[in-house]
PDB file of N, CA and C in Angstrom:
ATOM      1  N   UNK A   1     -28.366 -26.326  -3.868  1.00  0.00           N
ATOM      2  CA  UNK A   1     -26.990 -26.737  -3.995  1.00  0.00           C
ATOM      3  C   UNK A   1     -26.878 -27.856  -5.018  1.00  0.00           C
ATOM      4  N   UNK A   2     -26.194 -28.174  -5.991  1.00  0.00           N
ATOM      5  CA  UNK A   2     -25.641 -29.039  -6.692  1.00  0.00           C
ATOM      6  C   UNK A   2     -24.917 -29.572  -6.437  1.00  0.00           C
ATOM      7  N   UNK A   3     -25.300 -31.295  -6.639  1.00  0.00           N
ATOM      8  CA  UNK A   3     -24.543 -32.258  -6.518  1.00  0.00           C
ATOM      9  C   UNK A   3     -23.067 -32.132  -6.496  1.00  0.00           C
ATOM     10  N   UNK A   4     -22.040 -32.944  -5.927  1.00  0.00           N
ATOM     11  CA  UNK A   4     -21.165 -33.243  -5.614  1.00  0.00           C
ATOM     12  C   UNK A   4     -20.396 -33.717  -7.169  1.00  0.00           C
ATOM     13  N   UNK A   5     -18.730 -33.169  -8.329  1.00  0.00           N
ATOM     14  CA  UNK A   5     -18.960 -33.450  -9.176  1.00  0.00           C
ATOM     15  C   UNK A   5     -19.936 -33.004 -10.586  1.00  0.00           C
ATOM     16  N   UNK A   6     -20.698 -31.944 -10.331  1.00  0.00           N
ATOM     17  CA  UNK A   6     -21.347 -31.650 -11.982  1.00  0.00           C
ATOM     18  C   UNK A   6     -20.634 -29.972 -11.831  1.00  0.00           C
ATOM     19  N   UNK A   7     -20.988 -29.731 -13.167  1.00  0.00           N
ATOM     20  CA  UNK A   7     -20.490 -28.675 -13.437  1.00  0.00           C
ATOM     21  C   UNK A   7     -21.047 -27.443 -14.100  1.00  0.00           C
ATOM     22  N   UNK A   8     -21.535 -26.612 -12.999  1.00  0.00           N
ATOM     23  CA  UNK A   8     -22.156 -25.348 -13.299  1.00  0.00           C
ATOM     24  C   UNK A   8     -21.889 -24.787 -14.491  1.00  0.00           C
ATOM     25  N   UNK A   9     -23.208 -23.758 -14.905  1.00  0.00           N
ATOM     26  CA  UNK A   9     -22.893 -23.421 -16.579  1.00  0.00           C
ATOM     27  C   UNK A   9     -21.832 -22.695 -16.636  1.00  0.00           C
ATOM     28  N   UNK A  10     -21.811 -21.813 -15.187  1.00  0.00           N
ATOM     29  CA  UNK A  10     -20.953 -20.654 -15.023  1.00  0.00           C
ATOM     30  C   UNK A  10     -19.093 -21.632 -15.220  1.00  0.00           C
ATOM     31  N   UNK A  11     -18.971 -22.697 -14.354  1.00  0.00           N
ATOM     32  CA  UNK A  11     -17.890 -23.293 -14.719  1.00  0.00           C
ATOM     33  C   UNK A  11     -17.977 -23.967 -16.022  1.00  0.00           C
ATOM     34  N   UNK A  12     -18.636 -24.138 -16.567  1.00  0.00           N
ATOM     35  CA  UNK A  12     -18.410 -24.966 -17.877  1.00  0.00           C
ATOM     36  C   UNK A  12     -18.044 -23.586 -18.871  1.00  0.00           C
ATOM     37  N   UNK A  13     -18.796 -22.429 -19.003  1.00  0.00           N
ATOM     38  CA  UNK A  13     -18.119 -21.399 -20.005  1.00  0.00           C
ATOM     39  C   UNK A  13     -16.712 -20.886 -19.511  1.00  0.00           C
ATOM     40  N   UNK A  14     -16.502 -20.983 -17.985  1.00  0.00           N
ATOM     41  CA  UNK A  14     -14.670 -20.566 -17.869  1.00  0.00           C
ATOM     42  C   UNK A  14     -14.087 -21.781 -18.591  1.00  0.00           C
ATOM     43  N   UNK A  15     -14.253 -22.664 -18.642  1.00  0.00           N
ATOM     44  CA  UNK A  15     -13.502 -23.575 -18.694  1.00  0.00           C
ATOM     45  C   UNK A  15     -13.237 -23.607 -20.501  1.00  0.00           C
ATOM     46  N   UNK A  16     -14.497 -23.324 -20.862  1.00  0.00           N
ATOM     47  CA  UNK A  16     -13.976 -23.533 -22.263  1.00  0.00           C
ATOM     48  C   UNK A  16     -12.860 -21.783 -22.815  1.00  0.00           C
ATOM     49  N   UNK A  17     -13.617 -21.268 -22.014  1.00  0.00           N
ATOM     50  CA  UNK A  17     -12.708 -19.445 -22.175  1.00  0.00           C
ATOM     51  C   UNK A  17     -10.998 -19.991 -21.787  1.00  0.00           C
ATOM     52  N   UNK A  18     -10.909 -20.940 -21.211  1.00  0.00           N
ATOM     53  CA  UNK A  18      -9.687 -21.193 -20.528  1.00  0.00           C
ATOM     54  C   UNK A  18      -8.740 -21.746 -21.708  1.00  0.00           C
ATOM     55  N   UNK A  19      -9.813 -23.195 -22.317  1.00  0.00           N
ATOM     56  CA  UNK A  19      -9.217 -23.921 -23.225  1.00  0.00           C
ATOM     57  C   UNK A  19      -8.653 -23.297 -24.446  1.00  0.00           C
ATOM     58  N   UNK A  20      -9.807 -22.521 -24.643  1.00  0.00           N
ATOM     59  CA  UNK A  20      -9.577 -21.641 -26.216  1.00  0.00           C
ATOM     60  C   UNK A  20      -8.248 -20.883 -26.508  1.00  0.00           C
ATOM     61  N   UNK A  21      -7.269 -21.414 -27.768  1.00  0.00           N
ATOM     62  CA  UNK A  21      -6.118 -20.901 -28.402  1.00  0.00           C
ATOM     63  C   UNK A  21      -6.249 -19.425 -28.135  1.00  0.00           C
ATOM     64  N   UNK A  22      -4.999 -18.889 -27.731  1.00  0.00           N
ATOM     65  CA  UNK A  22      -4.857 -17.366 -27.361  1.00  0.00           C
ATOM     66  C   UNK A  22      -4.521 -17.015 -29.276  1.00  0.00           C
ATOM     67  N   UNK A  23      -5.066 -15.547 -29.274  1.00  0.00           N
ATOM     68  CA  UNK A  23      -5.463 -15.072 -30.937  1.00  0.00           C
ATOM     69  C   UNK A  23      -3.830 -14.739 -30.890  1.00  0.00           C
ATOM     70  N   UNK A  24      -3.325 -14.804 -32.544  1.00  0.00           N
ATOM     71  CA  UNK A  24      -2.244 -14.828 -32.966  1.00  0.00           C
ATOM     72  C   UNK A  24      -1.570 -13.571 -32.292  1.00  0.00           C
ATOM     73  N   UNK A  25      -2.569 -11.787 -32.145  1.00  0.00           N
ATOM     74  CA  UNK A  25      -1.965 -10.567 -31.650  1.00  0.00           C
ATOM     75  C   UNK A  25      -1.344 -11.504 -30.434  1.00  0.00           C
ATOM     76  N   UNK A  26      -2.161 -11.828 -29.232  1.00  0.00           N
ATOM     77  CA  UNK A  26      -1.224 -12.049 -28.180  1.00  0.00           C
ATOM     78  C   UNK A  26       0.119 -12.364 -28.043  1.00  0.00           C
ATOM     79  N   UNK A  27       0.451 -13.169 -28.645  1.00  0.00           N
ATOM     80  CA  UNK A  27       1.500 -13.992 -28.726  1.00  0.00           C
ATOM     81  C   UNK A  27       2.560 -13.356 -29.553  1.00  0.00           C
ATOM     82  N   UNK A  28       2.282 -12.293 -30.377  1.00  0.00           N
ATOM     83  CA  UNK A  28       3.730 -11.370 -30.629  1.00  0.00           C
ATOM     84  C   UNK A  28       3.851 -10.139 -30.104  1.00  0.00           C
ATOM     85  N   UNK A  29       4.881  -9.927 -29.984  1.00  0.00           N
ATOM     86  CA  UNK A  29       5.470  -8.651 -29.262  1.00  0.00           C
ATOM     87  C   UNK A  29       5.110  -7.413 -30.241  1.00  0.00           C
ATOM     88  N   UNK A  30       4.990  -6.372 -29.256  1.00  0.00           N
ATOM     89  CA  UNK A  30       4.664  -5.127 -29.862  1.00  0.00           C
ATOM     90  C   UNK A  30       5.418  -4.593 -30.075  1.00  0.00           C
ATOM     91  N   UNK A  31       6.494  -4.707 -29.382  1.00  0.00           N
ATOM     92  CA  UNK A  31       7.362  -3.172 -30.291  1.00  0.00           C
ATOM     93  C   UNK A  31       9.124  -4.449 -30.528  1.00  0.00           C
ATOM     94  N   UNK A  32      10.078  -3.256 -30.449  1.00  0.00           N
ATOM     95  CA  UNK A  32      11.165  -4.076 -30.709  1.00  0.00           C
ATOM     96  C   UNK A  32      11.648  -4.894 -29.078  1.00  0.00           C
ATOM     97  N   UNK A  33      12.453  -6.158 -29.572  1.00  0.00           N
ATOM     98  CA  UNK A  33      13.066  -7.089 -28.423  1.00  0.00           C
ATOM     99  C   UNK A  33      14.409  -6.303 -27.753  1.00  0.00           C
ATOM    100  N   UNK A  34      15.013  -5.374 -27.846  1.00  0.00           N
ATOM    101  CA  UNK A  34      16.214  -4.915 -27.176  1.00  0.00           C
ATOM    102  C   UNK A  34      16.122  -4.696 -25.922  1.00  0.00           C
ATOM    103  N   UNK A  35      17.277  -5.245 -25.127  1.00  0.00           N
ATOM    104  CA  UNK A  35      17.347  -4.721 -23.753  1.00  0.00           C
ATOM    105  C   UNK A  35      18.257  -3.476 -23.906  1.00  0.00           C
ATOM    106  N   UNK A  36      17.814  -2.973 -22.831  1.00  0.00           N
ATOM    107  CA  UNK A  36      18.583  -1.481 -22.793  1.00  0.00           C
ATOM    108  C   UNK A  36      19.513  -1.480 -21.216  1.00  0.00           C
ATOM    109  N   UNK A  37      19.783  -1.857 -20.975  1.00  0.00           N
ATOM    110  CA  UNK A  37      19.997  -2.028 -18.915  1.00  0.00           C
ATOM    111  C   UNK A  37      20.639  -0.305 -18.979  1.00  0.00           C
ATOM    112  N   UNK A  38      19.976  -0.091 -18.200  1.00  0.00           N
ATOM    113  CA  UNK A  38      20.046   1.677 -17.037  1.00  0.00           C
ATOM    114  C   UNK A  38      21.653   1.744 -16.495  1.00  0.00           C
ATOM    115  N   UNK A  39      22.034   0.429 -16.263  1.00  0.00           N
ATOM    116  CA  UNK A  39      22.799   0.262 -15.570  1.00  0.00           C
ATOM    117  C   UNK A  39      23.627  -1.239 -15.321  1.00  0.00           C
ATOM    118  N   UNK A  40      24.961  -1.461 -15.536  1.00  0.00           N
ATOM    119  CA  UNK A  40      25.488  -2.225 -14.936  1.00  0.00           C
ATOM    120  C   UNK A  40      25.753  -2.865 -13.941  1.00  0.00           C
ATOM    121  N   UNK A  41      25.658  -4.368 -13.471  1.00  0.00           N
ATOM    122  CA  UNK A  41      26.310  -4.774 -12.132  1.00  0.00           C
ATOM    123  C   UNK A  41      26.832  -4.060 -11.232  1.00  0.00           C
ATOM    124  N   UNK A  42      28.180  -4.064 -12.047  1.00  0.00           N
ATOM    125  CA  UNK A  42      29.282  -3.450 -11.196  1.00  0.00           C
ATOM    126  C   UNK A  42      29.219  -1.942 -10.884  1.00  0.00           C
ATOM    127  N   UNK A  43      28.103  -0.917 -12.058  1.00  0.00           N
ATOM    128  CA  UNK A  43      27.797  -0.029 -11.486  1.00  0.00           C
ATOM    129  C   UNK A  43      26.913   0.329 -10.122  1.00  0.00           C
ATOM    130  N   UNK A  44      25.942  -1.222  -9.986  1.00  0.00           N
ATOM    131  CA  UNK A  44      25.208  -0.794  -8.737  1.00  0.00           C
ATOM    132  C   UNK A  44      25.965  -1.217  -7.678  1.00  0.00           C
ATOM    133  N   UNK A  45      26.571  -2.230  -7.757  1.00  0.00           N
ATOM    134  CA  UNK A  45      27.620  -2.760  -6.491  1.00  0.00           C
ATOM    135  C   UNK A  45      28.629  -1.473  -5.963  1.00  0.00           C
ATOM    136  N   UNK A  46      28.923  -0.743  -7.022  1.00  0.00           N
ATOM    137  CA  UNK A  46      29.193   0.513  -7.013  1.00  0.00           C
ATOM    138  C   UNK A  46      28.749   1.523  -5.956  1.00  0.00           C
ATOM    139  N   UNK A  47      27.459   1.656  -6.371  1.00  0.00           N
ATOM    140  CA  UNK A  47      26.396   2.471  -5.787  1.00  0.00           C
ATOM    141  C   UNK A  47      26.001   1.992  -4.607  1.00  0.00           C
ATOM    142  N   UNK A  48      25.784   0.667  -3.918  1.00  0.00           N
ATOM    143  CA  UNK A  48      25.667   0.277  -3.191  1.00  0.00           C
ATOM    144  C   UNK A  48      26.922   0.518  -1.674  1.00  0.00           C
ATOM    145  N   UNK A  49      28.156   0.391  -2.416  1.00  0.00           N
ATOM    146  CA  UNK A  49      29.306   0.344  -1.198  1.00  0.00           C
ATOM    147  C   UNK A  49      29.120   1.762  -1.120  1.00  0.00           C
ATOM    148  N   UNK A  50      28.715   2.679  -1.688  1.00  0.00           N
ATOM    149  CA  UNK A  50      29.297   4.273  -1.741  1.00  0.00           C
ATOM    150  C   UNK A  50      27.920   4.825  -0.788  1.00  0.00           C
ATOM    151  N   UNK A  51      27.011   3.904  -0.587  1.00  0.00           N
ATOM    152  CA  UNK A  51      25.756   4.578  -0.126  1.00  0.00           C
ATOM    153  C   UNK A  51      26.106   3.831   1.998  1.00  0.00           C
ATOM    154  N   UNK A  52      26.933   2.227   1.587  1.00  0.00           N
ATOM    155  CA  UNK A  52      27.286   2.042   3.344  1.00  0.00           C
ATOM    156  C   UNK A  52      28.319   2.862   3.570  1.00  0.00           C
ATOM    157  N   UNK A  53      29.048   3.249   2.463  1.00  0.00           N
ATOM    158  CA  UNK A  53      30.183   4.262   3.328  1.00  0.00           C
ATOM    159  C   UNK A  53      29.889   5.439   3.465  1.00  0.00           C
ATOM    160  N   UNK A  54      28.815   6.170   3.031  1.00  0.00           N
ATOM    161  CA  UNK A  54      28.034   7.244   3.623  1.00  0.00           C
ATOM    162  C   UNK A  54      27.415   6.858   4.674  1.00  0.00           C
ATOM    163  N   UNK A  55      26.854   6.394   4.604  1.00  0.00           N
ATOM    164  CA  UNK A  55      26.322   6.148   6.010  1.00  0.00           C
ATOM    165  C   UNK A  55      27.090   6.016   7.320  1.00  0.00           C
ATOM    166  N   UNK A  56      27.990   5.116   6.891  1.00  0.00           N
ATOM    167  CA  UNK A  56      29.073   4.970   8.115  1.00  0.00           C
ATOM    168  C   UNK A  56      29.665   5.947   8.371  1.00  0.00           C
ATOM    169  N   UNK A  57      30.114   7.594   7.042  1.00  0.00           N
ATOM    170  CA  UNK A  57      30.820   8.246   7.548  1.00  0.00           C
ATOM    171  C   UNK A  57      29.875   9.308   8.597  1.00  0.00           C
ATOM    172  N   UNK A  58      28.825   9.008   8.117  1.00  0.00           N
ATOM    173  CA  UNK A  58      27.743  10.199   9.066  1.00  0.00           C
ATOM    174  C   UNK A  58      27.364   9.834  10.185  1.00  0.00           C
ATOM    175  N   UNK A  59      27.516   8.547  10.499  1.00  0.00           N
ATOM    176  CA  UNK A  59      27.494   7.743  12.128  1.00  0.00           C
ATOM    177  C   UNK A  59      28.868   8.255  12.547  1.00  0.00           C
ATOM    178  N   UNK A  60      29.676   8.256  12.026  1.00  0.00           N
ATOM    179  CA  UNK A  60      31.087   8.898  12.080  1.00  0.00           C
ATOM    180  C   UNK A  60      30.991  10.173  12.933  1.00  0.00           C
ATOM    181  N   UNK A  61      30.615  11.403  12.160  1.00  0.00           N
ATOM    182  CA  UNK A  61      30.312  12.484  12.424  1.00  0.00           C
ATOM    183  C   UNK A  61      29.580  12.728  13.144  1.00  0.00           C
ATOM    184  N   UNK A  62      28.349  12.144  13.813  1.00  0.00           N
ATOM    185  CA  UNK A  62      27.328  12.153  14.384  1.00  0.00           C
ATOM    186  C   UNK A  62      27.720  11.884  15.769  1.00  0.00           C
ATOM    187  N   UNK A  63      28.537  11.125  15.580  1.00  0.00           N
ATOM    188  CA  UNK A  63      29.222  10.597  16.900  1.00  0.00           C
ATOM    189  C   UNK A  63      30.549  11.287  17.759  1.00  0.00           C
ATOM    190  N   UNK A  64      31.080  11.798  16.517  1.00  0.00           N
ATOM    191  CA  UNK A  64      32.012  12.899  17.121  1.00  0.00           C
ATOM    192  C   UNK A  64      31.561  14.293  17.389  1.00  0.00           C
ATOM    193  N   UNK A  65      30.539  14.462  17.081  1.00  0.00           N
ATOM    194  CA  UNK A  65      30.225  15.315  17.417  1.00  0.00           C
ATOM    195  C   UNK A  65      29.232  15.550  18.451  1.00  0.00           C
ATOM    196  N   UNK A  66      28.949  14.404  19.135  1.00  0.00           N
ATOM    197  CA  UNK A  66      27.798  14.595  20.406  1.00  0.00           C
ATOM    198  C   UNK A  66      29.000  14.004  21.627  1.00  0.00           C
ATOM    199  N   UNK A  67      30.409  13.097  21.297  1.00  0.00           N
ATOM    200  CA  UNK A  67      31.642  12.903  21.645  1.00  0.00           C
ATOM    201  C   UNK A  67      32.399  14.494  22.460  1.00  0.00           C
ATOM    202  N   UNK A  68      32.233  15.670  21.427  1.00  0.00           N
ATOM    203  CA  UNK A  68      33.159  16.354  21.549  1.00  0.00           C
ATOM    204  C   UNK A  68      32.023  17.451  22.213  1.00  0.00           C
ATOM    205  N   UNK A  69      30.771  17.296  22.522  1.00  0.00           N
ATOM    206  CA  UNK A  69      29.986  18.550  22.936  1.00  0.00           C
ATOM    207  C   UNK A  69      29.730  19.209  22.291  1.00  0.00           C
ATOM    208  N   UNK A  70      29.575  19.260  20.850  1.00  0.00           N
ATOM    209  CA  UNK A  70      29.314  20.088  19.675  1.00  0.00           C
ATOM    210  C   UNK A  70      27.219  19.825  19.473  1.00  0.00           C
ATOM    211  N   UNK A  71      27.391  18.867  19.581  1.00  0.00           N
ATOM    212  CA  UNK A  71      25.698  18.024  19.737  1.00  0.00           C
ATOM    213  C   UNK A  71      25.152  17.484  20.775  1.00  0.00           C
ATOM    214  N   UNK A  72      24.000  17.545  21.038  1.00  0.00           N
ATOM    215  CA  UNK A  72      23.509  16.898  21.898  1.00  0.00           C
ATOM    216  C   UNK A  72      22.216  15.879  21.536  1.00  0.00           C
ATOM    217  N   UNK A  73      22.184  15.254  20.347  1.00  0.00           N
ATOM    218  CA  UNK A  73      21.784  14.794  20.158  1.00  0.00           C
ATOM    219  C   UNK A  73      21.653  13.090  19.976  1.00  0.00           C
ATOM    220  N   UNK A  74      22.171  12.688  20.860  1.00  0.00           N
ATOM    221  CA  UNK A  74      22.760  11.363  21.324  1.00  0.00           C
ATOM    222  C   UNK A  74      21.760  10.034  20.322  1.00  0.00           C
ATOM    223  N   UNK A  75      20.486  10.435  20.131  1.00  0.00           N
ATOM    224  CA  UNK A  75      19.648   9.397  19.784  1.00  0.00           C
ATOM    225  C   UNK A  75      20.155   9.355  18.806  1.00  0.00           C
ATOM    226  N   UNK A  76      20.290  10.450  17.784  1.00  0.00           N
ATOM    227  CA  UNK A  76      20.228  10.535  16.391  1.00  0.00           C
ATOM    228  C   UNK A  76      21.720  10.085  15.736  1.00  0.00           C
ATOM    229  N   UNK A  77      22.682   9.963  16.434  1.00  0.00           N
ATOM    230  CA  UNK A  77      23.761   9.510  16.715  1.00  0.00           C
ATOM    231  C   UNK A  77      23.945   7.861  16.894  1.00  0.00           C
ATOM    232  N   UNK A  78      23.072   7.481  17.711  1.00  0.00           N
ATOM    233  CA  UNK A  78      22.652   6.268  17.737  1.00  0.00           C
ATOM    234  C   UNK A  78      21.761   5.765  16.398  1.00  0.00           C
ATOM    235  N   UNK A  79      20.702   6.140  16.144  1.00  0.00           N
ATOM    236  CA  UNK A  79      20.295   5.972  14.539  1.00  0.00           C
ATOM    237  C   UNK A  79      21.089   5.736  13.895  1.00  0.00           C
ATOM    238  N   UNK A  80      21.662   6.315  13.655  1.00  0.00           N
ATOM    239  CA  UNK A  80      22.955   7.024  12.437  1.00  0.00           C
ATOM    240  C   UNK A  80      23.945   5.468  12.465  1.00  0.00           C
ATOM    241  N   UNK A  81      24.803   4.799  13.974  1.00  0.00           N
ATOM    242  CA  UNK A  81      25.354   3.966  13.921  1.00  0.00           C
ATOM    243  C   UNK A  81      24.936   2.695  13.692  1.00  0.00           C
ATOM    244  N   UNK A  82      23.470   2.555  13.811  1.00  0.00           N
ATOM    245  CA  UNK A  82      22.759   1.035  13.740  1.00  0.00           C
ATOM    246  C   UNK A  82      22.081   1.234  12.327  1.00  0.00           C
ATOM    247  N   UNK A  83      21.937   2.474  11.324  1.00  0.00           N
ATOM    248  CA  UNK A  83      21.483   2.169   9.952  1.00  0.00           C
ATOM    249  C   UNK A  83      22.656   1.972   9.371  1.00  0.00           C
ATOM    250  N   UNK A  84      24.376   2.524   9.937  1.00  0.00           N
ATOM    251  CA  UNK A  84      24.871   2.190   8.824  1.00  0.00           C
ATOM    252  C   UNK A  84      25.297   0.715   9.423  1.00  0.00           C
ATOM    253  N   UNK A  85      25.235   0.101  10.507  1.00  0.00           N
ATOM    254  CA  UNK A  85      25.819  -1.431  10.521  1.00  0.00           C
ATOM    255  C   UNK A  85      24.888  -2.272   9.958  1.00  0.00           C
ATOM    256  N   UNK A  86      23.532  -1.860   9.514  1.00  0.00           N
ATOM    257  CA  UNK A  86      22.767  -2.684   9.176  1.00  0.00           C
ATOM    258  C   UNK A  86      22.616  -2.596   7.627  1.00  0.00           C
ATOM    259  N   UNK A  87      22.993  -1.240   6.928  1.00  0.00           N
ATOM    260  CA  UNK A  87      23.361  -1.513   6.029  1.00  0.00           C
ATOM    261  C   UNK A  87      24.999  -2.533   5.274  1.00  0.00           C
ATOM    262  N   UNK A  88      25.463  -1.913   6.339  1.00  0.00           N
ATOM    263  CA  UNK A  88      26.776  -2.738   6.413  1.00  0.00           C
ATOM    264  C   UNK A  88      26.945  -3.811   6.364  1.00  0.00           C
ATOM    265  N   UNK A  89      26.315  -5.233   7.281  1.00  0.00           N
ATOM    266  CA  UNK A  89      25.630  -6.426   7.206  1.00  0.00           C
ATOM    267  C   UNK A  89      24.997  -6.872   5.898  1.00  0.00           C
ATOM    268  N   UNK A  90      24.093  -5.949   5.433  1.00  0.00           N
ATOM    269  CA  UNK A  90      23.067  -6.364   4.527  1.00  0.00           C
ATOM    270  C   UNK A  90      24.168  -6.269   2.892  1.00  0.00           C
ATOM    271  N   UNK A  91      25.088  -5.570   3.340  1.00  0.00           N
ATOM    272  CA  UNK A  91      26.149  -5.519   2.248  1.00  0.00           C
ATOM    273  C   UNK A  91      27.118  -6.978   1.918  1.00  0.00           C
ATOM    274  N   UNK A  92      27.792  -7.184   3.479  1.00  0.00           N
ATOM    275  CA  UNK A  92      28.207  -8.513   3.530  1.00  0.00           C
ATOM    276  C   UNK A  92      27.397  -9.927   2.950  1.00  0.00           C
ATOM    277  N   UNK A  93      26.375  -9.625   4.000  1.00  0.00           N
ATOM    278  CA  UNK A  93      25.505 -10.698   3.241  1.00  0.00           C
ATOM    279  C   UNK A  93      25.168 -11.317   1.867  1.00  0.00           C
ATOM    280  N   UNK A  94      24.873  -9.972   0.652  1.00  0.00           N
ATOM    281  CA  UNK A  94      24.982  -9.701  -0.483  1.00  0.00           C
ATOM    282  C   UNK A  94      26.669 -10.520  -0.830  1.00  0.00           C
ATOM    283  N   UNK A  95      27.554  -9.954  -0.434  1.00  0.00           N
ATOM    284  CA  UNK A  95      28.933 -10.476  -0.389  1.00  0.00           C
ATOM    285  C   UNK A  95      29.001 -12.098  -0.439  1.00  0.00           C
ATOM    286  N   UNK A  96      27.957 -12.491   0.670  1.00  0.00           N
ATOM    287  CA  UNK A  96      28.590 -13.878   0.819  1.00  0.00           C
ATOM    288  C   UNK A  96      27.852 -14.757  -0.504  1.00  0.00           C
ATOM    289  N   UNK A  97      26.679 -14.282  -0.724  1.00  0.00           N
ATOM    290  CA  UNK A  97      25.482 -14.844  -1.238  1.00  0.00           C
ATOM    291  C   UNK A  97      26.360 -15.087  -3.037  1.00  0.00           C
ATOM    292  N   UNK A  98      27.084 -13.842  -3.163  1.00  0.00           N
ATOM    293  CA  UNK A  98      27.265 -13.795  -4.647  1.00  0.00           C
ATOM    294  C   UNK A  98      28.209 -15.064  -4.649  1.00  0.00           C
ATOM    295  N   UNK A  99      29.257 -14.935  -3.562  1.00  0.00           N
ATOM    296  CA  UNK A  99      30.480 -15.593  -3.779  1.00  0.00           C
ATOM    297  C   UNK A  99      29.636 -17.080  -3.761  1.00  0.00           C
ATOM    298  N   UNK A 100      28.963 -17.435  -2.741  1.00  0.00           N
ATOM    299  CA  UNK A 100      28.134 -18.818  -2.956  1.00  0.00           C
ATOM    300  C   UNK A 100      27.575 -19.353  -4.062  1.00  0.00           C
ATOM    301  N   UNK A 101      27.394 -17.730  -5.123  1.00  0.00           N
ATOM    302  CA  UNK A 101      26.720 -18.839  -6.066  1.00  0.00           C
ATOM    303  C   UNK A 101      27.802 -18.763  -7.154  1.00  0.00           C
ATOM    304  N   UNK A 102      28.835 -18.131  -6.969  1.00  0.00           N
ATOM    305  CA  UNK A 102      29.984 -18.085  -8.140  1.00  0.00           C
ATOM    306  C   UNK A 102      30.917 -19.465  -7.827  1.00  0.00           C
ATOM    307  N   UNK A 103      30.752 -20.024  -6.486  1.00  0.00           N
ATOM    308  CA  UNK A 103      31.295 -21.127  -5.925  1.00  0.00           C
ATOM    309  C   UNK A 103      30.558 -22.537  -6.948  1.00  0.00           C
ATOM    310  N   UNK A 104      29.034 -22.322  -6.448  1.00  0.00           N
ATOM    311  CA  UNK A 104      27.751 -23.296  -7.188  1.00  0.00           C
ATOM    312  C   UNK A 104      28.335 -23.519  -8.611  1.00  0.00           C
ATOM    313  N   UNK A 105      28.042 -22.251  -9.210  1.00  0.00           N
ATOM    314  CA  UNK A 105      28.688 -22.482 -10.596  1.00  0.00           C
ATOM    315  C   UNK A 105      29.869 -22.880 -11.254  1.00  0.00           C
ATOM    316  N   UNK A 106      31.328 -22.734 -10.423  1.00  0.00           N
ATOM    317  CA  UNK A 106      32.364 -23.679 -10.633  1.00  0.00           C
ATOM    318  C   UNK A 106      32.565 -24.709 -10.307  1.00  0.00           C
ATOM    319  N   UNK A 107      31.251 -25.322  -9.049  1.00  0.00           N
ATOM    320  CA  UNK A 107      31.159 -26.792  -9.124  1.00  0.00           C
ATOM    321  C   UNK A 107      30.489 -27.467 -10.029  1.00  0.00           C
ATOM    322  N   UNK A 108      29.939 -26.782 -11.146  1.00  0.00           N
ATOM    323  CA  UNK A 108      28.981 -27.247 -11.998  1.00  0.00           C
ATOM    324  C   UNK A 108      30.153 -28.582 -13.247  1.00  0.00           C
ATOM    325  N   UNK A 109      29.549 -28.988 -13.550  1.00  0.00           N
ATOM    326  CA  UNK A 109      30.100 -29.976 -14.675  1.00  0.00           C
ATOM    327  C   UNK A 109      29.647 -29.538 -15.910  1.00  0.00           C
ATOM    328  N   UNK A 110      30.573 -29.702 -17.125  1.00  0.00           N
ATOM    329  CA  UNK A 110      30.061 -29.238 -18.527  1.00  0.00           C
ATOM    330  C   UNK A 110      30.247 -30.531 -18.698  1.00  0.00           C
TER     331      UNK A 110
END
């Protein structure tokens, strides 16, 4: 074992591998800088409400229909109402979070 304080060869060559200037390739980009976005904000916020209101409408259905004796599938019915409130929630939440930070930012000072 070695003393307390010295520094193995094995740590002394990371260390200088560490120090050493990264070569000029690294440090520029390979191809072009453009962002491309897939998609807009407001298109996924979009996508997002249209995916809890599916859900909710099939807890909907799921429910009227084990309601009316058409199904008997009571669990799946139950599934159906606790994924869409939990998507539902997780929507709000999103809701409150944005408005909090659109709040943050008009308390900001220029």
């Amino acid at each position: 074992m070695s003393p307390v304080g010295t520094i193995s060869p094995l740590q002394s060559g990371l260390l200088t591998r560490i120090d050493a200037p990264l070569p000029k390739t690294a440090l520029t980009p390979s191809g072009p800088l453009t962002a491309t976005p897939t998609q807009g904000f407001g298109q996924l916020l979009d996508g997002v409400v249209g995916t809890v209101v599916e859900k909710q409408t099939i807890a909907q259905e799921a429910t009227r229909k084990v309601l009316l004796g058409e199904s008997d599938q009571l669990h799946q019915s139950v599934i159906a109402m606790q994924e869409a409130s939990v998507a539902f929630s997780m929507m709000v939440e999103v809701r409150n979070k944005l408005v909090e930070s659109y709040q943050e930012l008009m308390r900001m000072q220029v």
